[in-house]
C-alpha atoms as a PDB file:
ATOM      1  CA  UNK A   1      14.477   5.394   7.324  1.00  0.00           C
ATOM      2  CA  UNK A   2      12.332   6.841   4.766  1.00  0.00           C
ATOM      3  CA  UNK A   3       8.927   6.233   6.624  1.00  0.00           C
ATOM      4  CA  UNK A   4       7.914   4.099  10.222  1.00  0.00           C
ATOM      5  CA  UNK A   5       4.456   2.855   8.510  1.00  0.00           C
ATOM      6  CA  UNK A   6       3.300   1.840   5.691  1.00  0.00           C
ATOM      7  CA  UNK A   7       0.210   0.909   4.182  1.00  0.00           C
ATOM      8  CA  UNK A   8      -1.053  -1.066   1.117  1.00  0.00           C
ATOM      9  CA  UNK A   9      -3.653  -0.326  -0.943  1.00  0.00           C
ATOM     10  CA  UNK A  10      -4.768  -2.443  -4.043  1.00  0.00           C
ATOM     11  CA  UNK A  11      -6.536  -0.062  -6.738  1.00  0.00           C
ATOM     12  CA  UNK A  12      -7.677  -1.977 -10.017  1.00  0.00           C
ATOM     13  CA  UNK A  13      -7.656   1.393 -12.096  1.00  0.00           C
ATOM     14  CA  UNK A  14      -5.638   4.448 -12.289  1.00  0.00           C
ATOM     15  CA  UNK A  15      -9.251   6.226 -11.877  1.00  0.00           C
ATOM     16  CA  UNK A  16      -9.979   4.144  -8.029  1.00  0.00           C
ATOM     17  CA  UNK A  17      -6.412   5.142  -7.298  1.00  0.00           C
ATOM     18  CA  UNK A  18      -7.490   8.992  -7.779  1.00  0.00           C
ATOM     19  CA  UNK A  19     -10.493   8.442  -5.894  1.00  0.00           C
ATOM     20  CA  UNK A  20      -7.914   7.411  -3.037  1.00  0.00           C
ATOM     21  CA  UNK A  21      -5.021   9.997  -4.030  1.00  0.00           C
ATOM     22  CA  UNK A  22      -7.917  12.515  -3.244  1.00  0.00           C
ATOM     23  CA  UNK A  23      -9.565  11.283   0.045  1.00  0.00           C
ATOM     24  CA  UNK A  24      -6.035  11.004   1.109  1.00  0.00           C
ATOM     25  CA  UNK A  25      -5.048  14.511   0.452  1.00  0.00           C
ATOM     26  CA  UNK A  26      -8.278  15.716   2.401  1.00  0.00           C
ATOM     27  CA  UNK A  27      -7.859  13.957   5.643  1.00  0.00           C
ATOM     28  CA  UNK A  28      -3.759  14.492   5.920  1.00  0.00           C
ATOM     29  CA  UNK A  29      -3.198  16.543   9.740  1.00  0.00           C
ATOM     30  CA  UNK A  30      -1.612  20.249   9.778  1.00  0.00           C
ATOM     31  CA  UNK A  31       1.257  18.390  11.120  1.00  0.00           C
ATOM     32  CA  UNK A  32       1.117  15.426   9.107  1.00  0.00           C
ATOM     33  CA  UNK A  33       3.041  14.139   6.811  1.00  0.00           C
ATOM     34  CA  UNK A  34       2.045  11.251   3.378  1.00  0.00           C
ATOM     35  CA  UNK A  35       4.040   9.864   0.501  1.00  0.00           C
ATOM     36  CA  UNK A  36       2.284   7.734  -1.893  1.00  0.00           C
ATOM     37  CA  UNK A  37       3.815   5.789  -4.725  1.00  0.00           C
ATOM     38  CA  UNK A  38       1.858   4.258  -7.265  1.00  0.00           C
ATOM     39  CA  UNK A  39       3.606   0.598  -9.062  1.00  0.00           C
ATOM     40  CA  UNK A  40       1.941  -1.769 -11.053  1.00  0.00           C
ATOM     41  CA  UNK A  41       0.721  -5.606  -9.898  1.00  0.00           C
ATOM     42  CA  UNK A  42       3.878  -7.123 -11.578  1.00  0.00           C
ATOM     43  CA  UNK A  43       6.223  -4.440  -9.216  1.00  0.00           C
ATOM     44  CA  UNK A  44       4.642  -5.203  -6.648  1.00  0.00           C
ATOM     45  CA  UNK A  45       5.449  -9.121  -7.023  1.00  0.00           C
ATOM     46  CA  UNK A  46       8.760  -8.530  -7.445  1.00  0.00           C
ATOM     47  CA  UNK A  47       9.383  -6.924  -4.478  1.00  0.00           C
ATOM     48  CA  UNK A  48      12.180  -8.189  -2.039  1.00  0.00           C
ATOM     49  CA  UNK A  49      11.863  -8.833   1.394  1.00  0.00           C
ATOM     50  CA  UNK A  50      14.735  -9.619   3.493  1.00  0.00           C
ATOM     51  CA  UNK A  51      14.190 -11.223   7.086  1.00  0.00           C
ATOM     52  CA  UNK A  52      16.452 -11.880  10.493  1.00  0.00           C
ATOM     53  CA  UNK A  53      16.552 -15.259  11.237  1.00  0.00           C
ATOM     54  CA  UNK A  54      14.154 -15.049  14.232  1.00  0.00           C
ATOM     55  CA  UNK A  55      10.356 -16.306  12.140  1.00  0.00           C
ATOM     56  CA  UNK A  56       7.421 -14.853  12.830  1.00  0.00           C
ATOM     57  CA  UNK A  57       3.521 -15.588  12.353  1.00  0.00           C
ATOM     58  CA  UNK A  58       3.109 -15.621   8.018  1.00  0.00           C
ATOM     59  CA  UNK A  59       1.103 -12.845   7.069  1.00  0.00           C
ATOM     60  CA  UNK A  60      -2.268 -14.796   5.117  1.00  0.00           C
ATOM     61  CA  UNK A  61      -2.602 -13.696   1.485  1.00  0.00           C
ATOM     62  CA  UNK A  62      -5.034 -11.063   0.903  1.00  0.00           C
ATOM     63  CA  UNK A  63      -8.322 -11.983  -1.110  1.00  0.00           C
ATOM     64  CA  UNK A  64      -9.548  -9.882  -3.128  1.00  0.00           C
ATOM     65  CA  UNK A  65     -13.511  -8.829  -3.801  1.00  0.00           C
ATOM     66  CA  UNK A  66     -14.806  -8.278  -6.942  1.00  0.00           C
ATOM     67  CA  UNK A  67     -18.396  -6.697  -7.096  1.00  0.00           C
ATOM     68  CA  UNK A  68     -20.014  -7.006 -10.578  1.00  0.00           C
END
């Protein structure tokens, strides 16, 4: 097991990612302990997920905001 958690993070420029990258890299605990790797959109869609046979409640599709 590489990690327990993870989180997701959609960034639409390698400049917001920084932004992130940064705040991240403030806020991490004396004990703590972050990876972060950084893949494109079309990586991300070809990731595979593998299930048990026991189903559980679909996770919705995420919308996402765009502020002009």
């Amino acid at each position: 097991m590489f990690q327990y958690s993870i989180y997701v993070r959609n960034c639409a420029s390698k400049e917001n990612t920084d932004v992130h990258v940064n705040r991240i890299k403030k806020q991490i605990p004396n004990e703590g302990k972050v990876c972060i790797i950084t893949i494109t959109e079309r990586q991300f869609r070809e990731i595979l997920l593998f299930e048990g046979t026991k189903k559980s409640t679909p996770i919705p599709d995420a919308i996402q905001l765009e502020l002009f």
